[in-house]
Protein backbone atom coordinates (compact mmCIF):
# COMPACT_ATOMS: atom_id res chain seq x y z
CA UNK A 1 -18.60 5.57 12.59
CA UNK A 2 -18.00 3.86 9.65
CA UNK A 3 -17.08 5.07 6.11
CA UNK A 4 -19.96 3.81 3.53
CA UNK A 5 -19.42 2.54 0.24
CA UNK A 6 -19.38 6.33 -1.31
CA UNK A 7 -17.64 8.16 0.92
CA UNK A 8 -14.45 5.94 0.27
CA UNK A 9 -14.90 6.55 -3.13
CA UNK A 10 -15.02 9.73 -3.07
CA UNK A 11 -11.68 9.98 -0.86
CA UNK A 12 -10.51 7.44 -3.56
CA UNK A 13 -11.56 9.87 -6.91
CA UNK A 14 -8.81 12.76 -6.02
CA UNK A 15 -6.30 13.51 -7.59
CA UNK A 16 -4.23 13.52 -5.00
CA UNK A 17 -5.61 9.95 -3.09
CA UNK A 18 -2.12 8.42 -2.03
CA UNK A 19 -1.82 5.47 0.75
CA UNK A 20 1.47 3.65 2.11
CA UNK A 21 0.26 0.77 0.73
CA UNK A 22 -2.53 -0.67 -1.26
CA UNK A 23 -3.68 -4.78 -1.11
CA UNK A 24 -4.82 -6.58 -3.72
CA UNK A 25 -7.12 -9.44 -3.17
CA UNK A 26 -10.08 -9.65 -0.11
CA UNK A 27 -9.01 -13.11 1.06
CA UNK A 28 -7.84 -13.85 4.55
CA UNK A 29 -4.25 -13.62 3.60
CA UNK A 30 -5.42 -9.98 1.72
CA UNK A 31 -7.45 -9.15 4.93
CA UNK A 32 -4.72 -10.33 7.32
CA UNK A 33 -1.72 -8.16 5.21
CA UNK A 34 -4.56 -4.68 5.96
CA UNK A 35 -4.91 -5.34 9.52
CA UNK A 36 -1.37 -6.00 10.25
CA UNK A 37 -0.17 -2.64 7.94
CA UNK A 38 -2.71 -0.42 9.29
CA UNK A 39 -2.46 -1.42 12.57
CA UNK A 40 1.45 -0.40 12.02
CA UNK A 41 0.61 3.21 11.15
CA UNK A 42 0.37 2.63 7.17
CA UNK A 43 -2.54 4.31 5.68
CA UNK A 44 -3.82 0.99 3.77
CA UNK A 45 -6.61 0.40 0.97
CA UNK A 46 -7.46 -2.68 0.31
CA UNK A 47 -9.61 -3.78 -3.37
CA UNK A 48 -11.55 -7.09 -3.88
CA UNK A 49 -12.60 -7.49 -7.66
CA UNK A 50 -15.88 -9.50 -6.18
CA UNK A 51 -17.05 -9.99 -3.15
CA UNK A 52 -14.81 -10.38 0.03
CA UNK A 53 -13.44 -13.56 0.44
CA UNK A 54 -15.14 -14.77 -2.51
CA UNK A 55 -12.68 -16.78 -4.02
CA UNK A 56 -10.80 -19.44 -1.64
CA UNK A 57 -11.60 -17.64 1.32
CA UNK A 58 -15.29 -18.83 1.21
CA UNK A 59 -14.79 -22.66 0.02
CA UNK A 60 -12.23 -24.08 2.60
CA UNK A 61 -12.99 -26.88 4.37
CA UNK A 62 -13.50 -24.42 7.18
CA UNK A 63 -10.76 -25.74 9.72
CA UNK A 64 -8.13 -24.06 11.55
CA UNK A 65 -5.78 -27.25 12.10
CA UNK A 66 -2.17 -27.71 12.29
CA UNK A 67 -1.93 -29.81 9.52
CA UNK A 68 -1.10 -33.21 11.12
CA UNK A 69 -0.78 -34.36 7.90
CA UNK A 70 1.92 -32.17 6.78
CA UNK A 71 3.68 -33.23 10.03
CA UNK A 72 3.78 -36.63 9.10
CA UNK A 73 5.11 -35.75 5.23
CA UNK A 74 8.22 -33.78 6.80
CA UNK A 75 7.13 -30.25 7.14
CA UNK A 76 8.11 -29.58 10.40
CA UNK A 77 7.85 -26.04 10.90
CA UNK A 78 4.72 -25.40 8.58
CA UNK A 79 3.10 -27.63 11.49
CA UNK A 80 4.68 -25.80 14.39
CA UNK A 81 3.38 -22.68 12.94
CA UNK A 82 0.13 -23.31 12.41
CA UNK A 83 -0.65 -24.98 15.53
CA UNK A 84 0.83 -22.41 17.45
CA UNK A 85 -1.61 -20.03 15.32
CA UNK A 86 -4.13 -22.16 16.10
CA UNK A 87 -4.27 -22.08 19.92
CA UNK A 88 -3.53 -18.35 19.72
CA UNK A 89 -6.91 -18.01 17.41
CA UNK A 90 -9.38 -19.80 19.46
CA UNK A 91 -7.70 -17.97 22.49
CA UNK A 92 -8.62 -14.65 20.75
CA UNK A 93 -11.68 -15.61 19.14
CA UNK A 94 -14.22 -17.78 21.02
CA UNK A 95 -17.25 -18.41 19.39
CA UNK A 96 -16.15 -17.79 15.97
CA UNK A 97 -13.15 -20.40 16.45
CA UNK A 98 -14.16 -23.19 18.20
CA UNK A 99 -12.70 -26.67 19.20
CA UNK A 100 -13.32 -29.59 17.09
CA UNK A 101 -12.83 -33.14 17.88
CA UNK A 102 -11.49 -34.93 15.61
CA UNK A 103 -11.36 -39.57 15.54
CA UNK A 104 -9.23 -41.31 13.50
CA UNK A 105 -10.51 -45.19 12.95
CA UNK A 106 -7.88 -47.81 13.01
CA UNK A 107 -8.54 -50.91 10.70
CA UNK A 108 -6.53 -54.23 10.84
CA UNK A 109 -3.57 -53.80 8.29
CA UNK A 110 -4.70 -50.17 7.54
CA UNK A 111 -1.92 -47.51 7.30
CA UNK A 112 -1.24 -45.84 9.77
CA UNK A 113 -1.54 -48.56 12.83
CA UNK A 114 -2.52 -46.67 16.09
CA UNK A 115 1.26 -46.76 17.27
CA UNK A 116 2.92 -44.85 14.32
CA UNK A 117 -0.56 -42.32 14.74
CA UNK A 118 -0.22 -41.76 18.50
CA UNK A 119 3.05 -41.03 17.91
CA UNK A 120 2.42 -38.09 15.66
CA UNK A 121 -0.15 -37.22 18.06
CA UNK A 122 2.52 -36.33 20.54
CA UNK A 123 4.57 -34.48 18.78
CA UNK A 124 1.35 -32.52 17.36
CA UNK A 125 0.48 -31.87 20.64
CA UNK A 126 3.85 -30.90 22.21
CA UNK A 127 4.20 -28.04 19.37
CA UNK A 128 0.73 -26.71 20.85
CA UNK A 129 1.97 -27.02 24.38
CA UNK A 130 -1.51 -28.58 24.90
CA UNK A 131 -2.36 -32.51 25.51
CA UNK A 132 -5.63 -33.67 23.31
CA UNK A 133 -4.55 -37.01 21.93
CA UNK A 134 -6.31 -39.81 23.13
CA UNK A 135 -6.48 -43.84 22.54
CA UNK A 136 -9.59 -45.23 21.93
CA UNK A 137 -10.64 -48.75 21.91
CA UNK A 138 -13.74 -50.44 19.70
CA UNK A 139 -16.55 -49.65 22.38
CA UNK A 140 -15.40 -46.47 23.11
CA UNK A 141 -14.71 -45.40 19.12
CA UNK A 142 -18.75 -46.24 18.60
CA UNK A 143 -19.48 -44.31 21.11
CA UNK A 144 -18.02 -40.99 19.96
CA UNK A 145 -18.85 -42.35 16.24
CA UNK A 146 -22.48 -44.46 15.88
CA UNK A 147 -22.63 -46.02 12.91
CA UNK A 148 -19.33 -46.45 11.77
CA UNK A 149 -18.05 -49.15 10.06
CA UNK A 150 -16.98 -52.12 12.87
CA UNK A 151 -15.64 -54.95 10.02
CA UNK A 152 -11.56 -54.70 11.19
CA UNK A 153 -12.32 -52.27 14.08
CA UNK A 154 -9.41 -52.05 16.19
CA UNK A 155 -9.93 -48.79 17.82
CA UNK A 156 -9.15 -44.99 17.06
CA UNK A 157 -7.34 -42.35 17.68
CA UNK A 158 -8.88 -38.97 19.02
CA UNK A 159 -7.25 -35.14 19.32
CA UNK A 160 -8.68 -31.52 18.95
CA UNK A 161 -8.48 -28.83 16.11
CA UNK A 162 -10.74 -26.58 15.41
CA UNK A 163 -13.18 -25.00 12.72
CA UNK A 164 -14.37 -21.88 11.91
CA UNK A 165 -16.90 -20.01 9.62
CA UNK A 166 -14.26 -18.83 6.82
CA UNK A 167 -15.91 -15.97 5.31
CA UNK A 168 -16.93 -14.50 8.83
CA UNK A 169 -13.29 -14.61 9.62
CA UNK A 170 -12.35 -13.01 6.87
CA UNK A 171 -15.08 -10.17 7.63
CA UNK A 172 -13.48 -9.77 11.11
CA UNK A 173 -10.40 -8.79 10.07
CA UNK A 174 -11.13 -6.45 7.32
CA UNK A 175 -13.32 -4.96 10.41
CA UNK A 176 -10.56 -4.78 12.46
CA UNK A 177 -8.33 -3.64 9.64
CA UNK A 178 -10.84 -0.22 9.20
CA UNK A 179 -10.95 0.06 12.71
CA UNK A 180 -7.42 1.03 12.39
CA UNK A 181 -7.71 3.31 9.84
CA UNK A 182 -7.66 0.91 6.66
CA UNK A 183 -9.89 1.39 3.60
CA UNK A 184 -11.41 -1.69 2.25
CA UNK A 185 -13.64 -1.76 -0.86
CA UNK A 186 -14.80 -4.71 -2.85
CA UNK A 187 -15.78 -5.05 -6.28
CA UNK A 188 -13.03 -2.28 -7.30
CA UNK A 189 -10.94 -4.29 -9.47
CA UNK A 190 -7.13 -3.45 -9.90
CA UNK A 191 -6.48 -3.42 -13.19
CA UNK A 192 -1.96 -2.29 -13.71
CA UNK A 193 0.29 -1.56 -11.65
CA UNK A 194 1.61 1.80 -13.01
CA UNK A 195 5.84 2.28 -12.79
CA UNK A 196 8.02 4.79 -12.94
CA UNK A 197 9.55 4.86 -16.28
CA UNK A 198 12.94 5.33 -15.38
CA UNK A 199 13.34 3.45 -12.18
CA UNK A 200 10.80 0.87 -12.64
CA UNK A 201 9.38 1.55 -8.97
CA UNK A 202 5.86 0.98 -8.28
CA UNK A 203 4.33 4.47 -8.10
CA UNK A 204 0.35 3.01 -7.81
CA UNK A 205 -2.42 1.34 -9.16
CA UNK A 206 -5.35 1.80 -11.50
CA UNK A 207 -8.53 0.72 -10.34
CA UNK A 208 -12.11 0.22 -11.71
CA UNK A 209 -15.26 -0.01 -10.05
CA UNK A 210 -17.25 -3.15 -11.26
CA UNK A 211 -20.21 -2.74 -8.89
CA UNK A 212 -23.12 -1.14 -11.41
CA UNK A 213 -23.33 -1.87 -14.94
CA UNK A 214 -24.63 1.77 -14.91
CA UNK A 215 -21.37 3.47 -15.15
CA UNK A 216 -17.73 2.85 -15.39
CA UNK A 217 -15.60 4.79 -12.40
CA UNK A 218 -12.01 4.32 -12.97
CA UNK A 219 -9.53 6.27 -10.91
CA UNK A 220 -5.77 5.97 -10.12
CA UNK A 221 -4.86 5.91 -7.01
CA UNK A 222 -0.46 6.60 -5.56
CA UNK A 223 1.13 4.20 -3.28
CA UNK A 224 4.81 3.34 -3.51
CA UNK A 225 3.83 -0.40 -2.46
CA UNK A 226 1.25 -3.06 -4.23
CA UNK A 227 0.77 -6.15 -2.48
CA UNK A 228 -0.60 -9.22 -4.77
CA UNK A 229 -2.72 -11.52 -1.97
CA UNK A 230 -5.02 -12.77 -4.61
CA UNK A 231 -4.13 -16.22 -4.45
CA UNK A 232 -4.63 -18.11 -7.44
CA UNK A 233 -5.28 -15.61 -9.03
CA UNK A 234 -1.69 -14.18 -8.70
CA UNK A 235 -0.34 -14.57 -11.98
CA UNK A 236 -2.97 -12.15 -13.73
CA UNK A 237 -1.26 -8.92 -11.69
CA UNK A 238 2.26 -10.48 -10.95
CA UNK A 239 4.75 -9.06 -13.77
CA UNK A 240 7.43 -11.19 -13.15
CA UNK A 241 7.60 -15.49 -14.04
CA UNK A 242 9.85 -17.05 -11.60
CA UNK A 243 11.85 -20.17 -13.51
CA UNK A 244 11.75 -22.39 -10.59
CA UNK A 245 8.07 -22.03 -8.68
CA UNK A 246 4.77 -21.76 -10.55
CA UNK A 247 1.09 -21.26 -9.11
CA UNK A 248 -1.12 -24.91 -9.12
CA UNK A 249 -4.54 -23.73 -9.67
CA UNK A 250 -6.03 -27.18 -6.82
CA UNK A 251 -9.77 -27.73 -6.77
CA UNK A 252 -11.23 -29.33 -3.81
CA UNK A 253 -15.05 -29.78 -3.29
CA UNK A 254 -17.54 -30.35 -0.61
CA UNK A 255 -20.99 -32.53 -0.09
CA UNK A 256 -22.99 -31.65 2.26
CA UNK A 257 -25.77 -34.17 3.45
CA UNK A 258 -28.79 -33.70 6.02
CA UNK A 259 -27.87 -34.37 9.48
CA UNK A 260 -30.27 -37.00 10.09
CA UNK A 261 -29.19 -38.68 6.93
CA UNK A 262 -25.17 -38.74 8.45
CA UNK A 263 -25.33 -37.57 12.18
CA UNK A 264 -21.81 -37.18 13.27
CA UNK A 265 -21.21 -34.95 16.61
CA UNK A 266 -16.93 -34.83 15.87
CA UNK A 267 -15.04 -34.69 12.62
CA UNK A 268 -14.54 -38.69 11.46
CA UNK A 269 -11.17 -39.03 9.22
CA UNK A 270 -10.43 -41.97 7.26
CA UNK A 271 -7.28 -42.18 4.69
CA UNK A 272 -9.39 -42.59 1.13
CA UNK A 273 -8.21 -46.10 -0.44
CA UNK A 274 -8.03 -44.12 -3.72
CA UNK A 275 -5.30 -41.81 -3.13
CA UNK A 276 -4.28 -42.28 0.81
CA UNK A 277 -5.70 -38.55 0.66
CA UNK A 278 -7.35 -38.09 4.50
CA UNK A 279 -10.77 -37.09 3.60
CA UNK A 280 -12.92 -36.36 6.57
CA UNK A 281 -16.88 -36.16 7.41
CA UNK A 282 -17.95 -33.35 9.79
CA UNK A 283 -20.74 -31.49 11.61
CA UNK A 284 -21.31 -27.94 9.80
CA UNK A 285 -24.19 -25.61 10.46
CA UNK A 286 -27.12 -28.21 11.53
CA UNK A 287 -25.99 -30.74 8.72
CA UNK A 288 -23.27 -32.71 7.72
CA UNK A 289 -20.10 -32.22 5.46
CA UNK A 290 -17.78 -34.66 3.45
CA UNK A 291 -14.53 -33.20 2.16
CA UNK A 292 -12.32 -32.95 0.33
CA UNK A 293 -10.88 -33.87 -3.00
CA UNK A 294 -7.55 -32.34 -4.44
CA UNK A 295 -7.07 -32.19 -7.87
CA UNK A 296 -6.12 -29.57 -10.54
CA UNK A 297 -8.45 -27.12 -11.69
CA UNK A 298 -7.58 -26.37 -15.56
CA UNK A 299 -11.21 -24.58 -16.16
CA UNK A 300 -10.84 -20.65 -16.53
CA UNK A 301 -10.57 -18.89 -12.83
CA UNK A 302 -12.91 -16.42 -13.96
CA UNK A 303 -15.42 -19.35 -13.75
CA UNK A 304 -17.06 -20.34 -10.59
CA UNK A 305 -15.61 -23.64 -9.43
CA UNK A 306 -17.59 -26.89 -9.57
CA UNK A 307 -17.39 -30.24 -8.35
CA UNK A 308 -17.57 -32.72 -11.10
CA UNK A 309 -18.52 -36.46 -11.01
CA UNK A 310 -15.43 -37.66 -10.39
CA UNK A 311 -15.21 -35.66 -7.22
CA UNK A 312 -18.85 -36.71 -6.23
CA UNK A 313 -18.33 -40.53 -6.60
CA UNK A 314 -14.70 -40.08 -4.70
CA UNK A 315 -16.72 -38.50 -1.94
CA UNK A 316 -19.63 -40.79 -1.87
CA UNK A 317 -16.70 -43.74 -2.21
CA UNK A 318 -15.37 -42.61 1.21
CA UNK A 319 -18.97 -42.16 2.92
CA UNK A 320 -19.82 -46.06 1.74
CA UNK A 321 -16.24 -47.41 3.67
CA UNK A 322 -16.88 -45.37 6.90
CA UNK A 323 -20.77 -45.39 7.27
CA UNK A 324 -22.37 -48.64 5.06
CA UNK A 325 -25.66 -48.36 7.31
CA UNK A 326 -26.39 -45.56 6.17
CA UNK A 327 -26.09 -45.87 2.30
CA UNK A 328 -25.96 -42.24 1.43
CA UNK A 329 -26.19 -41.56 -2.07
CA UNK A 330 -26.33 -38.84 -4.29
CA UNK A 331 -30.27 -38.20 -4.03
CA UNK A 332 -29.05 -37.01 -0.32
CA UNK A 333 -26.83 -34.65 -1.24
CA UNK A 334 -28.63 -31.06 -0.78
CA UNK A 335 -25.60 -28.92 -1.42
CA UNK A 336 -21.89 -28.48 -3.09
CA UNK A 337 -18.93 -26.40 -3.07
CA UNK A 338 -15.83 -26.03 -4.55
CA UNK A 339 -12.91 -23.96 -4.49
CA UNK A 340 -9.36 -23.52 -5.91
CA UNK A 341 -6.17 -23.70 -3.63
CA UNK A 342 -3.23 -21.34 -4.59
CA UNK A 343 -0.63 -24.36 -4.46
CA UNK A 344 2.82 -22.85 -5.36
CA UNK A 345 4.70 -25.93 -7.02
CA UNK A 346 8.27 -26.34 -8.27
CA UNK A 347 8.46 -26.96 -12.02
CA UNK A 348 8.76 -28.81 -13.81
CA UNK A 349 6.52 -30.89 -12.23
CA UNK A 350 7.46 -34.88 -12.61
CA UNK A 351 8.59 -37.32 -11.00
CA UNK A 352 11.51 -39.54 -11.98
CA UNK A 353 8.67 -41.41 -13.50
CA UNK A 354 8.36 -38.51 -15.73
CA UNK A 355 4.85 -38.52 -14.07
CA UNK A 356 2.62 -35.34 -12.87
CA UNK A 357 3.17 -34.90 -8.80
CA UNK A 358 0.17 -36.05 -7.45
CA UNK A 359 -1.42 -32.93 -5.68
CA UNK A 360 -1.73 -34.42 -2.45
CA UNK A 361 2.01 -34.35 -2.48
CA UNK A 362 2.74 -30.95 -2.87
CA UNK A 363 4.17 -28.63 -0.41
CA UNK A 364 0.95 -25.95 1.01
CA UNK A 365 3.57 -23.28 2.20
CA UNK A 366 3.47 -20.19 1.09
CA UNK A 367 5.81 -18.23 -1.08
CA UNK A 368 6.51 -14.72 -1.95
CA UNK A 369 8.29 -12.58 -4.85
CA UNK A 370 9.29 -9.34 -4.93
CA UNK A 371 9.57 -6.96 -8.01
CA UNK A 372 10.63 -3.31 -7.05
CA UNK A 373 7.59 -2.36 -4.99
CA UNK A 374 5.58 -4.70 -6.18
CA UNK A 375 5.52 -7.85 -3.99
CA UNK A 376 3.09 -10.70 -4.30
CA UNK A 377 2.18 -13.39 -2.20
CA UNK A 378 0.53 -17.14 -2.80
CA UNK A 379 -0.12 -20.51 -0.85
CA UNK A 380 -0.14 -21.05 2.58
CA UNK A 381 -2.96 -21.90 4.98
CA UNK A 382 -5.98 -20.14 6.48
CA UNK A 383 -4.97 -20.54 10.04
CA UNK A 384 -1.17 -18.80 9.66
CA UNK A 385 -2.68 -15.91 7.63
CA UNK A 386 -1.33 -13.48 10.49
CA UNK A 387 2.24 -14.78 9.85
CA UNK A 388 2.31 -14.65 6.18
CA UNK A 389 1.02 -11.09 6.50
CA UNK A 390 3.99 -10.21 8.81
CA UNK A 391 6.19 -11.67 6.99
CA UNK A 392 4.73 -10.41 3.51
CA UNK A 393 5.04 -6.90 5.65
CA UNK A 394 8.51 -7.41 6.06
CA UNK A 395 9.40 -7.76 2.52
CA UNK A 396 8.45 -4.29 1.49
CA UNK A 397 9.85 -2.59 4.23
């Protein structure tokens, strides 16, 4: 049976409380690092400051994709991954992972021509070891897509990913994570790592409660191993700055529309004329979603993200192009959301034009840094969460 909120406290306020490792952060990549460690024998406690995956975790664009896009840019084996991850995800989880189609519109003298895009679609779908890609031509695109824009219509371009509920992933592995013995508590905020004075090894952690206003419960709790998975948020418990990478705090934000205003039955992609960002309109929940931007966030983290005009008319600017007919505007829009992407960047970050790198251009894989016990972890993707853990895993070995 499970442990309730005060009986892990209580194991929590000895003295003595001591675990193999303790995680930081109740994200998927947090989630994923307990289920892999306690499922390897380590007794494991994990703390989220807020909620569990309150913070990225609950604002993606709720996809588990391969990143086509990143294929095309170069990135090779962040693609491979995560389509491998992928099929192995909605092999495992049916019903909370589930296939997605996904049509790509072709325009006369639009970038990328259905030639250069079918070839990517091969490759994307040898890595998966799984054909989905699929050629479509004008009659057939309006079929999948009513509504769309015809003016230019050569045709489109169709293949599978997948989308999930975010946040109910996220609860399914911490579930599985305490099934195997971990300890996962939210709103317990860590607030220093504590050292030995001498060696410098990590020795634990000191942690406050935050749920009641009431009363203050701080307790200290031993582990010889801290492990940072909080994301963007990385920098406030990470002790050492790294001279050539650097966290880039990216927002991106969501409308969502009612279905009858927008009906799409597949995920419609269209590259945005603004920024040749692919921004994408999709069925979510009995309504319909249009994401996302990517740009940097430079309000406080402690805030809760927003999207901002800028974002809404970039968004509405992209609805116009691929459905005129149906004029949405923002009177339609019944709902937001916005969250901030834990982009690690190189820096300085300019261009030979002595420019800011656009943030559609930067690299999403992860990265990791280790300081004598205390190892921290930032970037990467919701659907390879099990490999960063692994490999986050490895590190403090």
């Amino acid at each position: 049976m499970p442990l309730t909120r005060e009986q892990k406290l209580d194991q929590l306020a000895r003295g003595d409380a001591a675990f193999d490792v303790v995680v930081v952060g109740g994200g998927i990549t947090g989630a994923g690092i307990a289920r892999e460690a306690a499922g390897s024998g380590l007794s494991t406690l994990l703390v989220e400051q807020r909620d569990f995956s309150w913070g990225t975790s609950s604002r993606s664009s709720k996809m588990i994709h391969g990143g086509l896009r990143y294929l095309g840019s170069g990135h090779f084996r962040l693609t491979r991954d995560a389509v491998r991850e992928r099929e192995r995800l909605l092999a495992e989880a049916p019903g909370l992972i589930d296939p997605l189609r996904f049509i790509m519109p072709h325009y006369q003298k639009q970038f990328p021509g259905p030639k250069l895009f079918q070839l990517l679609l091969r490759l994307y779908d040898r890595l998966a070891g799984k054909p989905s890609r699929q050629r479509l031509s004008p009659a057939d695109t309006l079929q999948w897509v009513p509504g769309l824009s015809t003016s230019h219509l050569t045709g489109a371009s169709g293949f599978t990913d997948a989308v999930t509920d975010d946040a109910r992933l996220v609860q399914r592995v911490l579930e599985e994570a305490e099934a195997d013995g971990a300890i996962c508590l939210n709103y317990m905020q860590a607030q220093a790592v504590l050292r030995n004075s001498e060696t410098n090894a990590v020795t634990g952690v000191h942690l406050l409660d935050t749920s009641t206003d009431s009363q203050t419960l701080e307790m200290t709790v031993n582990t010889p191993l801290v492990i940072n998975a909080t994301g963007a948020w990385a920098d406030q418990l990470k002790q050492t700055d790294s001279t050539d990478t650097r966290i880039r705090p990216l927002r991106g934000s969501h409308l969502v529309v009612p279905y009858s205003r927008l009906p799409v039955s597949c995920s419609v992609s269209l590259f945005h004329p603004e920024d040749r960002r692919p921004v994408f309109a999709f069925p979510w929940q009995g309504t319909t979603v249009l994401g996302t931007t990517d740009l940097d966030h430079t309000e406080s983290l402690s805030r809760e993200p927003a999207i901002n005009r800028e974002e809404l008319d970039y968004l509405l600017q992209i609805s116009s192009r691929l459905f005129p007919a149906s004029a949405i505007t923002e009177r339609d829009v019944i709902a937001t959301w916005a969250g901030v992407r834990p982009v690690v960047t190189q820096s300085p970050v300019v261009t030979q034009n002595k420019e800011t790198r656009k943030p559609s251009k930067e690299n999403r894989e992860h990265v990791i840094w280790s300081d004598n016990g205390l190892i921290s972890v930032s970037g990467g993707k919701l659907t390879t969460f099990r490999l960063i853990a692994r490999e986050v895993l490895e590190r403090g070995q």
